[in-house]
C-alpha atoms as a PDB file:
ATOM      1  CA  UNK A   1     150.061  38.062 171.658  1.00  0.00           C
ATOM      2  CA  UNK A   2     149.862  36.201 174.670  1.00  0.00           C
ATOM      3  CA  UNK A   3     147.949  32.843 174.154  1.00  0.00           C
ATOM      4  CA  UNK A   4     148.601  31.358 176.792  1.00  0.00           C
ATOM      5  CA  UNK A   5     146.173  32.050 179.878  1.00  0.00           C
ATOM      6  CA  UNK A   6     148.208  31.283 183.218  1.00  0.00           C
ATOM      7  CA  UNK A   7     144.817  30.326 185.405  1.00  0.00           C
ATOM      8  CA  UNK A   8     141.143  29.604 185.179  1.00  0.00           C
ATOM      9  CA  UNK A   9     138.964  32.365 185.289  1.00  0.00           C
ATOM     10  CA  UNK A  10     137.614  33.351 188.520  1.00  0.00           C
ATOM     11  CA  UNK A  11     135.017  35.915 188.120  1.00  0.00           C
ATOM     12  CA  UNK A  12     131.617  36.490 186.726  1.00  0.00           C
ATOM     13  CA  UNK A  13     131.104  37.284 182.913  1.00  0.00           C
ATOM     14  CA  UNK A  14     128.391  39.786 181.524  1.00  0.00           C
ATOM     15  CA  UNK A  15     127.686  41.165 178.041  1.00  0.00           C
ATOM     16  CA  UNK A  16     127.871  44.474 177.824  1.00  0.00           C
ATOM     17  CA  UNK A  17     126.313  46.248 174.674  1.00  0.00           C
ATOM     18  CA  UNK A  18     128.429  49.159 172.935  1.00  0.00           C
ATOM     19  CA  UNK A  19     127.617  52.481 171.388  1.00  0.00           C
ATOM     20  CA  UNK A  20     127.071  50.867 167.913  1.00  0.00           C
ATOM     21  CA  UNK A  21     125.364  47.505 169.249  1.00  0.00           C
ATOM     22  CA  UNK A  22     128.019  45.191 169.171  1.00  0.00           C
ATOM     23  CA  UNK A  23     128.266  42.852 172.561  1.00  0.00           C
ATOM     24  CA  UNK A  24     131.330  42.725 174.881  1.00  0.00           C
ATOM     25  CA  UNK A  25     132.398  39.319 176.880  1.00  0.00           C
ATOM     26  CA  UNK A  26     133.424  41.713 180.757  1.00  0.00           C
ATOM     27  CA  UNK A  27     134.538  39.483 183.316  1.00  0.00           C
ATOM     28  CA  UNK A  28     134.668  40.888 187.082  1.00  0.00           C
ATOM     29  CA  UNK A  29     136.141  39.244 190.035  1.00  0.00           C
ATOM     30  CA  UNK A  30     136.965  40.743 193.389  1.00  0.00           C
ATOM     31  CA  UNK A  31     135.044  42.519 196.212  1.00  0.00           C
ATOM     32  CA  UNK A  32     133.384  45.941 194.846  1.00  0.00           C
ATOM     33  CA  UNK A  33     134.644  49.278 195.828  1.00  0.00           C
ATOM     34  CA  UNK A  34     137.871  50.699 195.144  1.00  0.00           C
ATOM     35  CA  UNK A  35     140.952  50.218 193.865  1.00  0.00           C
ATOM     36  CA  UNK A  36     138.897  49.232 190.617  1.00  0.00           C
ATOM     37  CA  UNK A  37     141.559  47.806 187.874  1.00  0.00           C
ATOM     38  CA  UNK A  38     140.190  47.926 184.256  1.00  0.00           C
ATOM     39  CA  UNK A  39     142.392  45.191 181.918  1.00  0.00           C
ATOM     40  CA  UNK A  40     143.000  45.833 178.231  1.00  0.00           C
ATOM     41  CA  UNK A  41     144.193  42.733 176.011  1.00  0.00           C
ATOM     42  CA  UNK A  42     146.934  43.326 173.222  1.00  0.00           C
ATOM     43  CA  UNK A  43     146.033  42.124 169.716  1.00  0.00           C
ATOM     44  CA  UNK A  44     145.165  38.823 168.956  1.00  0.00           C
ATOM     45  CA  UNK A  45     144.932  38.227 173.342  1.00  0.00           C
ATOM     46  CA  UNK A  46     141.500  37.534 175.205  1.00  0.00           C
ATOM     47  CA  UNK A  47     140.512  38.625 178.831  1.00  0.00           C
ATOM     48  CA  UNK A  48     142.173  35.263 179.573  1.00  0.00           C
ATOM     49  CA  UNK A  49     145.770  36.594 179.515  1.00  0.00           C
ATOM     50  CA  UNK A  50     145.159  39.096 182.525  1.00  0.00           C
ATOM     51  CA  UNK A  51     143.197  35.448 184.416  1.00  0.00           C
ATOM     52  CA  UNK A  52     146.577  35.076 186.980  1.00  0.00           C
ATOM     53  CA  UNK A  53     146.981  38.633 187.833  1.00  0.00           C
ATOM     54  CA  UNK A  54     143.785  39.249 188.306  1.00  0.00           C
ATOM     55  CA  UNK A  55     143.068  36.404 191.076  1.00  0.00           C
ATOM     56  CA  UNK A  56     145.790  37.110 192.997  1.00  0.00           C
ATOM     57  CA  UNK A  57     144.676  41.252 193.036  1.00  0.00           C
ATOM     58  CA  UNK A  58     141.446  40.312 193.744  1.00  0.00           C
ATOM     59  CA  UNK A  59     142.806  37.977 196.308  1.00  0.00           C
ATOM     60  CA  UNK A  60     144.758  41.429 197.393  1.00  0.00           C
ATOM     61  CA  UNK A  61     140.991  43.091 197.767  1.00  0.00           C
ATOM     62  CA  UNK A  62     140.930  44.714 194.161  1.00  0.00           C
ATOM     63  CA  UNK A  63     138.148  44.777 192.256  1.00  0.00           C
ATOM     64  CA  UNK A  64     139.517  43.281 189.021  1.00  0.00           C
ATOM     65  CA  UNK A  65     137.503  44.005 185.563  1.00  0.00           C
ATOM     66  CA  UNK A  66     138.774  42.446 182.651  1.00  0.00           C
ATOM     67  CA  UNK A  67     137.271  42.004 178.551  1.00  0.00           C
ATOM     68  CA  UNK A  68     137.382  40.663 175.350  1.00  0.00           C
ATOM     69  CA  UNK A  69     137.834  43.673 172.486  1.00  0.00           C
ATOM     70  CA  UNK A  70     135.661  43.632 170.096  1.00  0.00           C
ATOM     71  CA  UNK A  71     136.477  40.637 167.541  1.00  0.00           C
ATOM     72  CA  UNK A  72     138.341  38.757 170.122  1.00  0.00           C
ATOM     73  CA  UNK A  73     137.328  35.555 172.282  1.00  0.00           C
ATOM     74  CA  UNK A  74     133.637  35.562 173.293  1.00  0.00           C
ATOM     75  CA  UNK A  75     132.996  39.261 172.051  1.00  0.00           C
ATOM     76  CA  UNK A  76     130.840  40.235 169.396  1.00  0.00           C
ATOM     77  CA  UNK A  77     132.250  40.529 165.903  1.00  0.00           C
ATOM     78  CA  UNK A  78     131.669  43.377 163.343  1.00  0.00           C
ATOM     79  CA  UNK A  79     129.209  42.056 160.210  1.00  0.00           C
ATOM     80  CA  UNK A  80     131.698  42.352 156.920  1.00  0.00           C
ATOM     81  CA  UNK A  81     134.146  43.588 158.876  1.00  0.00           C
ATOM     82  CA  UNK A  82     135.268  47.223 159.114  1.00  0.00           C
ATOM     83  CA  UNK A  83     137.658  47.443 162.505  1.00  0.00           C
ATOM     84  CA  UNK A  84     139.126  51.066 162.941  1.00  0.00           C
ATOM     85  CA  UNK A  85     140.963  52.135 166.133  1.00  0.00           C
ATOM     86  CA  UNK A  86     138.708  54.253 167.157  1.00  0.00           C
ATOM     87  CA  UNK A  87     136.011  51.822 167.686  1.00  0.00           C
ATOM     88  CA  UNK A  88     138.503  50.285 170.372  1.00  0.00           C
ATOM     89  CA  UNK A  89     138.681  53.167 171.749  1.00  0.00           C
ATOM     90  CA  UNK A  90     135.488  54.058 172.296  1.00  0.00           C
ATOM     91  CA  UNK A  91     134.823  50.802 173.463  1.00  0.00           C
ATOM     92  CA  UNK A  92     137.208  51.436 176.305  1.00  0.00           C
ATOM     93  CA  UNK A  93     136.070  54.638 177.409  1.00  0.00           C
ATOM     94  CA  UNK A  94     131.980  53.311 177.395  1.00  0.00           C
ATOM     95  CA  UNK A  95     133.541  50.878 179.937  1.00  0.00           C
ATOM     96  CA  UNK A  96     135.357  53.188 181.859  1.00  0.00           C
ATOM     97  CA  UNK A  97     132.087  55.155 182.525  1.00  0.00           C
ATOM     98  CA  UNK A  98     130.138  52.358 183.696  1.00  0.00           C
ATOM     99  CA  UNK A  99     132.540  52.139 186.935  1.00  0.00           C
ATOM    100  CA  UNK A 100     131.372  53.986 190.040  1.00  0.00           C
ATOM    101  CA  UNK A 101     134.652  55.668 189.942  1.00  0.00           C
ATOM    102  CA  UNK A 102     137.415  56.179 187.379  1.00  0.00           C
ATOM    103  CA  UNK A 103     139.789  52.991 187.634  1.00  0.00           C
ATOM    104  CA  UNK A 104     143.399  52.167 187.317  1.00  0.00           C
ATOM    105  CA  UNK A 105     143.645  50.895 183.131  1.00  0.00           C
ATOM    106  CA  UNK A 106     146.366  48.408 182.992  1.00  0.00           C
ATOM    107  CA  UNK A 107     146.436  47.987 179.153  1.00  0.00           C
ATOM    108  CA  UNK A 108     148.742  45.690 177.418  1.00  0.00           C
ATOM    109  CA  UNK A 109     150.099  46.605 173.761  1.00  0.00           C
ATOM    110  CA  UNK A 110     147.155  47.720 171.772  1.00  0.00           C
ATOM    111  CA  UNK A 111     145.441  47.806 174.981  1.00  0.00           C
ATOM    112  CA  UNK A 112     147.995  49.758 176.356  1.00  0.00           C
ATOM    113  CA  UNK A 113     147.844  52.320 173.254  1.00  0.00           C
ATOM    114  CA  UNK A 114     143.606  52.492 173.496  1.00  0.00           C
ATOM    115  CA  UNK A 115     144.288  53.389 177.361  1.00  0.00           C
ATOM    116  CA  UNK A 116     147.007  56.378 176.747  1.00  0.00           C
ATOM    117  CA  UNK A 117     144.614  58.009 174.026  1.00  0.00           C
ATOM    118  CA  UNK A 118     141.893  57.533 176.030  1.00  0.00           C
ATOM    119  CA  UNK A 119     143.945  58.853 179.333  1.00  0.00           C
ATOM    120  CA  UNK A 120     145.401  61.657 177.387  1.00  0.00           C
ATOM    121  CA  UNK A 121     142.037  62.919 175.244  1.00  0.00           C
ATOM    122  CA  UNK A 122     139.417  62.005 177.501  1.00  0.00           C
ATOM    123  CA  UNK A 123     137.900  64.828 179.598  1.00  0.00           C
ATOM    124  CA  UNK A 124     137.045  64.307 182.936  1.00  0.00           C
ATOM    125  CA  UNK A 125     139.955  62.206 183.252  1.00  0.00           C
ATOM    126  CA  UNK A 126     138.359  58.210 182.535  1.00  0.00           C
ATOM    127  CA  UNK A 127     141.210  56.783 184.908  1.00  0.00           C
ATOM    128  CA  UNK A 128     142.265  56.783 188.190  1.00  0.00           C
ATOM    129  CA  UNK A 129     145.956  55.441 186.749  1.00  0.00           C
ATOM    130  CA  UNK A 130     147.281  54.350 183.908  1.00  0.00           C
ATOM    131  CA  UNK A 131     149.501  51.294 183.683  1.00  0.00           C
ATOM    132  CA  UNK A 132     150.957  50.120 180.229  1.00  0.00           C
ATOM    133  CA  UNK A 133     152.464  47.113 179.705  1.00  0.00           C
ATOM    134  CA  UNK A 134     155.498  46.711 177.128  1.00  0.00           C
ATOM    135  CA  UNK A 135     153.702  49.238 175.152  1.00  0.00           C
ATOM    136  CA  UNK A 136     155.312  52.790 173.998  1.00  0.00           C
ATOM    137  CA  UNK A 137     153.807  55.768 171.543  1.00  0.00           C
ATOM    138  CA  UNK A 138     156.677  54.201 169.179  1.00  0.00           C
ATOM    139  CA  UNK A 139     157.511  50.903 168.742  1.00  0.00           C
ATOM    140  CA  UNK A 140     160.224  48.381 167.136  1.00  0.00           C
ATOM    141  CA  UNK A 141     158.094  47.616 163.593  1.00  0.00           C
ATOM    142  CA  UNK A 142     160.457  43.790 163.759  1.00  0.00           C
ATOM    143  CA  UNK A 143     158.791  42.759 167.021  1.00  0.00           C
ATOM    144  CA  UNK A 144     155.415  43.565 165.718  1.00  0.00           C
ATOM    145  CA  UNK A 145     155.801  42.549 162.719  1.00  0.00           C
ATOM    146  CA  UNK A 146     156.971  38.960 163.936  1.00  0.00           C
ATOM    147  CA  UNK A 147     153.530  38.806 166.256  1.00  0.00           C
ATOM    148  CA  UNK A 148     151.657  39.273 163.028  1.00  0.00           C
ATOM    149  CA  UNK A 149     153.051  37.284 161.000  1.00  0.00           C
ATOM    150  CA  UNK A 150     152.261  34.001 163.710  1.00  0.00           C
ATOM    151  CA  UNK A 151     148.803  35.396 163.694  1.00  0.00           C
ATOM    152  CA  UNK A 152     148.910  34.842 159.769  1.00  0.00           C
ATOM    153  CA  UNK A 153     150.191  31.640 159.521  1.00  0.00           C
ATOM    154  CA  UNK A 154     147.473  29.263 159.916  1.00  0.00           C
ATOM    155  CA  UNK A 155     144.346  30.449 157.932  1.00  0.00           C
ATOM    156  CA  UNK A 156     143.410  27.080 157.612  1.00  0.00           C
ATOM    157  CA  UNK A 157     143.709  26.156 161.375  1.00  0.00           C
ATOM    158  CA  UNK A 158     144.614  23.061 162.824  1.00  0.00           C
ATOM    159  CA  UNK A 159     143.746  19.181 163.183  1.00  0.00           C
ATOM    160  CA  UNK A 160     143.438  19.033 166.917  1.00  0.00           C
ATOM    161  CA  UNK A 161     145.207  20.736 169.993  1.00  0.00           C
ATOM    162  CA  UNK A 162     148.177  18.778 169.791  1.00  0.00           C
ATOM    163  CA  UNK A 163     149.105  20.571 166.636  1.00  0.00           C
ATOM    164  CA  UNK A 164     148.231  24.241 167.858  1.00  0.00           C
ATOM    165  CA  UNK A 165     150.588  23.071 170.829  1.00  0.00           C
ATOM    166  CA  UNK A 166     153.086  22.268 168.413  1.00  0.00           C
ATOM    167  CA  UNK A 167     153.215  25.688 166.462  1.00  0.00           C
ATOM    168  CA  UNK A 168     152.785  27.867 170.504  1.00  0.00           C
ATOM    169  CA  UNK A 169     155.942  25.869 171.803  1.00  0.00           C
ATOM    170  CA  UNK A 170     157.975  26.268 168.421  1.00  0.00           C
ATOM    171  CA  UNK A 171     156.703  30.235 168.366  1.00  0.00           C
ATOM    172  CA  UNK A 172     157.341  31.101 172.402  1.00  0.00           C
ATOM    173  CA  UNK A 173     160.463  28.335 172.869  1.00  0.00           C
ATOM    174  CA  UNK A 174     161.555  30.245 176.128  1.00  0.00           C
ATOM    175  CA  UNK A 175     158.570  28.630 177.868  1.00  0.00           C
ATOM    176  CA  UNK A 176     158.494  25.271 179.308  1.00  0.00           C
ATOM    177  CA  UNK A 177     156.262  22.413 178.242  1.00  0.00           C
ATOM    178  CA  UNK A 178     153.130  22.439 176.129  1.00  0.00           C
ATOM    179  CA  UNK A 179     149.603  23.693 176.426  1.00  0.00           C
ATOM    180  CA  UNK A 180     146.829  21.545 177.333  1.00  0.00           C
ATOM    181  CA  UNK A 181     143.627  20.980 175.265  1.00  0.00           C
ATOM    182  CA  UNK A 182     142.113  22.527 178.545  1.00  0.00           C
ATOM    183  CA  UNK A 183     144.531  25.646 178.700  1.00  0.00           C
ATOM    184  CA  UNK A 184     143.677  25.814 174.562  1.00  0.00           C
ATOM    185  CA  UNK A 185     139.971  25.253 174.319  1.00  0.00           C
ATOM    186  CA  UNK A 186     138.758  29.070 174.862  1.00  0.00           C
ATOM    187  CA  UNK A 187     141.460  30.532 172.641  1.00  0.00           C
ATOM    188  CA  UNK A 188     140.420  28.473 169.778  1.00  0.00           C
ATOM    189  CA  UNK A 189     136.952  27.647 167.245  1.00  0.00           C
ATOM    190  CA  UNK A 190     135.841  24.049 165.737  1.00  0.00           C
ATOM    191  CA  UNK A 191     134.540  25.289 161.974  1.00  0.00           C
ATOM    192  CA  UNK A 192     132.447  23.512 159.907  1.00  0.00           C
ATOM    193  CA  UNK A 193     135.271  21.792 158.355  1.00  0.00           C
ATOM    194  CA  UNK A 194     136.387  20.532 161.602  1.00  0.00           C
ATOM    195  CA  UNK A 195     139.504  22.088 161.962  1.00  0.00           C
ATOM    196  CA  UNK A 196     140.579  24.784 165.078  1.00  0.00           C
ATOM    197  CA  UNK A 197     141.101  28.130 164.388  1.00  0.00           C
ATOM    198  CA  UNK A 198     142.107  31.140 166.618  1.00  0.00           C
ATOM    199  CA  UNK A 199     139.096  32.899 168.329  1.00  0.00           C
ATOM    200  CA  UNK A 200     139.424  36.228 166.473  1.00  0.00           C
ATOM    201  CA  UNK A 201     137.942  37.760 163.917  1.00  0.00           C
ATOM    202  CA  UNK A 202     140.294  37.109 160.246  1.00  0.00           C
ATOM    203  CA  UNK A 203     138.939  40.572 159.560  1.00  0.00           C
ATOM    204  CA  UNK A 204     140.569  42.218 161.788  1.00  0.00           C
ATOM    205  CA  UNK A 205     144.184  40.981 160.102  1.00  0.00           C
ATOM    206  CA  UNK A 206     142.575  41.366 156.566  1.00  0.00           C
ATOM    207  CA  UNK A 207     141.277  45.116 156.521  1.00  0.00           C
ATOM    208  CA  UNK A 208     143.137  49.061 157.530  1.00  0.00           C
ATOM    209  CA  UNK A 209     143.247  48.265 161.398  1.00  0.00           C
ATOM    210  CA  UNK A 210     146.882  47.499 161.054  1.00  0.00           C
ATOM    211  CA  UNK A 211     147.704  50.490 158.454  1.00  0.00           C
ATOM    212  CA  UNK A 212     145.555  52.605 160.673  1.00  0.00           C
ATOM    213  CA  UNK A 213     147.500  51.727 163.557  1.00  0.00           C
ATOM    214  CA  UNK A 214     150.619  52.921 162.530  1.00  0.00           C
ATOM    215  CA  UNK A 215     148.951  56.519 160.643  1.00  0.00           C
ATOM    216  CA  UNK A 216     148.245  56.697 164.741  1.00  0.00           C
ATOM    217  CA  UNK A 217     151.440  57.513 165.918  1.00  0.00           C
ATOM    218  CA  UNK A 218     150.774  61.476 166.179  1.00  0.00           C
ATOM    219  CA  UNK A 219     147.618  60.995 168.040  1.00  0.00           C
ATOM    220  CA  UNK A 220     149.323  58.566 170.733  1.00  0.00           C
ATOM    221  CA  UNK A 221     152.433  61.145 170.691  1.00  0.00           C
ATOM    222  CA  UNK A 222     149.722  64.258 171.937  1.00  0.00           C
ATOM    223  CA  UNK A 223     148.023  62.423 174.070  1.00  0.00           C
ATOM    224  CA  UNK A 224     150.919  61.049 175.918  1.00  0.00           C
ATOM    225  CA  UNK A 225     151.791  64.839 176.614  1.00  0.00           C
ATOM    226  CA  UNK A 226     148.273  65.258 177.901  1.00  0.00           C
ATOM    227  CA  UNK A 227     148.436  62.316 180.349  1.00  0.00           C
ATOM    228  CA  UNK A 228     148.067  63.960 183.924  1.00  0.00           C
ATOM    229  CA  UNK A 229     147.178  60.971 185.844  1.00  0.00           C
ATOM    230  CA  UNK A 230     150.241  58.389 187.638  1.00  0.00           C
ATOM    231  CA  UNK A 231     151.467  56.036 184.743  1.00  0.00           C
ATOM    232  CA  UNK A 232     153.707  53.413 185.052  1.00  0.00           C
ATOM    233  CA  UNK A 233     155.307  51.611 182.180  1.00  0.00           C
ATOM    234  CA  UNK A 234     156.523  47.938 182.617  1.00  0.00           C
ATOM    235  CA  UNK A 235     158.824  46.572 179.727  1.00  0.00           C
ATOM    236  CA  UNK A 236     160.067  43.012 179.252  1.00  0.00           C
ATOM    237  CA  UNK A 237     163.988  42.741 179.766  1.00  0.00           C
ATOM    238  CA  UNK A 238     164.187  40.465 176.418  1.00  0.00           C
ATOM    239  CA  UNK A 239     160.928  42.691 174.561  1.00  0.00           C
ATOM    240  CA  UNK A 240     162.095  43.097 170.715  1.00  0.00           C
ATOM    241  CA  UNK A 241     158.591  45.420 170.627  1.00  0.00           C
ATOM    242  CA  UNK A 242     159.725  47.997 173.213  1.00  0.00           C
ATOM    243  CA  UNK A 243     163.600  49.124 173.565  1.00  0.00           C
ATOM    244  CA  UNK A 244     165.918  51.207 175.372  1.00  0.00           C
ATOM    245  CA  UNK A 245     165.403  53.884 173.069  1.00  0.00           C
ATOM    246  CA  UNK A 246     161.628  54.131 172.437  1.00  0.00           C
ATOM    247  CA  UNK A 247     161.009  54.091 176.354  1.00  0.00           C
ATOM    248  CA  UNK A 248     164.097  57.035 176.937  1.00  0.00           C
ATOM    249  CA  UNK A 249     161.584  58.659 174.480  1.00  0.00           C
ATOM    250  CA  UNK A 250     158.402  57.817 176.503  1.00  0.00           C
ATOM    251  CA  UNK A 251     159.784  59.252 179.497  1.00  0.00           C
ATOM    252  CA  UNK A 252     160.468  62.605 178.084  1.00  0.00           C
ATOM    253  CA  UNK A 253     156.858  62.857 176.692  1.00  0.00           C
ATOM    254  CA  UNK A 254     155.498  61.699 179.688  1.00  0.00           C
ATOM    255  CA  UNK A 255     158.121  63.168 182.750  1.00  0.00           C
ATOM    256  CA  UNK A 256     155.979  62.175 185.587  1.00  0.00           C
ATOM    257  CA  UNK A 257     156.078  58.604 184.655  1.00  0.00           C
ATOM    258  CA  UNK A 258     157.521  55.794 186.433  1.00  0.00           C
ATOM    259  CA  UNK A 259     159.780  52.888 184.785  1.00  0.00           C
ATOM    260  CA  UNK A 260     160.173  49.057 185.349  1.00  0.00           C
ATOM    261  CA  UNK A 261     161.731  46.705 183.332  1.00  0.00           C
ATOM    262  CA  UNK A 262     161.019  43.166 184.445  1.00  0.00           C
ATOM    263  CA  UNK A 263     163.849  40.450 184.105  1.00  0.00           C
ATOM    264  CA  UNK A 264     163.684  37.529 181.823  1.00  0.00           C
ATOM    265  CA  UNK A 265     160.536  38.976 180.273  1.00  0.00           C
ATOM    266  CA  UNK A 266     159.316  39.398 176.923  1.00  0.00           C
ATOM    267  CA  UNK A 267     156.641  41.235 175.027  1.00  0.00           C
ATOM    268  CA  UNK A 268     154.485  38.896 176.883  1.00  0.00           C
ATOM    269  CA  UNK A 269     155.240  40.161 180.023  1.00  0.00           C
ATOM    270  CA  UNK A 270     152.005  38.551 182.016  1.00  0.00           C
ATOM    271  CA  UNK A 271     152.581  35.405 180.538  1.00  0.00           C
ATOM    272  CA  UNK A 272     155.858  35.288 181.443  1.00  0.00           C
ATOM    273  CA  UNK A 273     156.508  36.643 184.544  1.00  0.00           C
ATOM    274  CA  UNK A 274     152.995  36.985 186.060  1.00  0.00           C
ATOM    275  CA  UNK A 275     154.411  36.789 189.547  1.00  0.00           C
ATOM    276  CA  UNK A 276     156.745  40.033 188.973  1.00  0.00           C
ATOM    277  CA  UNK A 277     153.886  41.698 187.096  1.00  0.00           C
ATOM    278  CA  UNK A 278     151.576  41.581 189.554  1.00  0.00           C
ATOM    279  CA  UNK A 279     153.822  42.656 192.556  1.00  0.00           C
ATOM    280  CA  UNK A 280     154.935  45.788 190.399  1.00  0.00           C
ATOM    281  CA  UNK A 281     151.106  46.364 189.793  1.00  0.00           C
ATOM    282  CA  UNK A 282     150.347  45.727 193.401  1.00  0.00           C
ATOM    283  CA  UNK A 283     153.201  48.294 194.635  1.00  0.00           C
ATOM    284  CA  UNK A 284     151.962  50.703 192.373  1.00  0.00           C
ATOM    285  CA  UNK A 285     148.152  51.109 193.690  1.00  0.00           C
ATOM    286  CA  UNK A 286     149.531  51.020 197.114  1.00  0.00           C
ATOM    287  CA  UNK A 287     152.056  54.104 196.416  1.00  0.00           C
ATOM    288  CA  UNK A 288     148.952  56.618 194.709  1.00  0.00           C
ATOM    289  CA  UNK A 289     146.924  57.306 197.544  1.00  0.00           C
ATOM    290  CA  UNK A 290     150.417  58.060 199.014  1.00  0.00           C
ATOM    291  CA  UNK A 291     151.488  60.367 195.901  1.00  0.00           C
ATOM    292  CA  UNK A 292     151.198  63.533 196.931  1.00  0.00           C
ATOM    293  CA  UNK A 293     149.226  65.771 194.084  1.00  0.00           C
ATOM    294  CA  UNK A 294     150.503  69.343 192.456  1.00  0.00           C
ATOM    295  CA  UNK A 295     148.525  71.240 189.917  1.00  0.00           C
ATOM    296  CA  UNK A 296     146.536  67.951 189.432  1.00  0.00           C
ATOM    297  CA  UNK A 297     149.558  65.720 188.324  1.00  0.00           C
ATOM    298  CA  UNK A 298     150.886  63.141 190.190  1.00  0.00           C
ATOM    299  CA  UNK A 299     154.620  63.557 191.227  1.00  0.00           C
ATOM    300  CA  UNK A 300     155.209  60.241 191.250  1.00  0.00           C
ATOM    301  CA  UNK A 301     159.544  60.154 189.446  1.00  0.00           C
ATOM    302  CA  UNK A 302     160.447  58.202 186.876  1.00  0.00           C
ATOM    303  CA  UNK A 303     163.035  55.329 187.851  1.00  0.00           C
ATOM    304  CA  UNK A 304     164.094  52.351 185.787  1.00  0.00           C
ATOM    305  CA  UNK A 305     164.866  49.277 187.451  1.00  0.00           C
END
């Protein structure tokens, strides 16, 4: 999880209703028209993680759309809870179709897994592009398991900023300095009791989304085969949720795929080196309309850098 947003918000923010009621917090910045760039938070993340990246695309004359999943940030939560994966995904597809034209998904780590079964299942094709960050069909369980187990740790919150501060810098050392009470404020809820807690829903940590997430594995392995659209995978240099050997085994599924691993980064790749990120990202929407096209695939090749 990422919670630390890089930049204000720059765009405006709509709720959009879902297939089963529930409200979604979309923020969209940028002029309209095309390239359209659809941002999907990882677990535990708001739209506020992708706030950098997408200024300085929009900046660039993107049209950047970014949301809070259901149970996260300003987004509706589900009565009694009840998360399952394919909610998420359907969520992401509804929102998808809404845009004039199919747009580039850049979908961090359960983002980044809603946007390949989408990509590969979804018929006409929802994206124009698919870009997934630190994210594979298979992951390293330790790295995940050591994001969960932060989001775990403090059921009963915390006294004030300073102390949520505290447990970020301890948790994400490699990072200079401390978060402000201003950089904090939307990632975190005043209860009754007085005391912060993190904007999501606890439901989604106490019920089967997490079982059901790894029971998902064979779905995420056929659609990756499906994929026909460019992808491009960035990876963290210092990840411990995506390796050497679960990317090798990304690019066979998906051949037409292109690699970048970013220096110095970890599974928080935005967060950490947004400037790299979003000059990758940038390259890449510049090189499709260049991509020439053969039986409908992209022949964009694979390189690792």
């Amino acid at each position: 999880m990422d919670i630390c947003p890089p930049s204000p918000p720059s765009g405006r923010t709509e709720f959009v209703a879902t297939g089963d009621g529930l409200r979604l917090a979309v923020e969209t910045g940028g002029a309209p028209g095309v390239p359209a760039l659809l941002f999907a938070h990882g677990f535990g993340q708001t739209r506020g993680a992708w706030n950098g990246a997408a200024a300085t695309l929009a900046a660039q004359g993107c049209r950047c759309i970014s949301f809070d999943a259901r149970g996260h940030g300003e987004s509706g939560h589900l009565a009694g809870g009840g998360y399952h994966m394919q909610q998420f995904i359907d969520d992401l597809l509804g929102l998808a179709q809404r845009q004039p034209a199919p747009p580039v998904l850049v979908g961090a780590s359960m983002g980044g897994l809603l946007g390949l079964v989408t990509a590969g299942e979804a018929r006409p094709a929802p994206f124009r592009a698919l870009v997934l960050v630190d994210i594979t069909p298979r992951w390293e369980t330790r790295g995940v398991e050591r994001i969960l187990a932060f989001m775990q740790a403090h059921p009963d919150g915390f006294a004030g900023y300073a102390e949520a501060a505290e447990r970020i810098a301890a948790y994400l050392p490699h990072r200079a300095g401390r978060k402000s009470e201003e950089q904090l404020r939307p990632l975190l809820r005043e209860g009754v009791d007085g005391r912060l807690r993190w904007h999501w829903d606890p439901a989604l940590l106490t019920g089967d989304l997490i079982a059901e997430s790894e029971r998902y594995q064979p779905r995420l392995f056929a659609a990756a085969r499906q994929v026909d659209v460019p992808v491009l995978l960035l990876s963290g240099e210092r990840s411990d949720v995506v390796s050497h050997a679960t990317v090798a085994e990304f690019l066979q599924l998906v051949p037409h795929a292109r690699h970048v691993e970013v220096p110095g980064a970890t599974h928080m790749l935005a967060g950490d080196a947004n400037d790299a990120f979003t000059r990758e990202i940038a390259s890449f929407i510049q090189s499709l309309d260049a991509a020439p096209t053969r039986a409908g695939r992209r022949t964009t090749p694979s390189q690792h850098a």
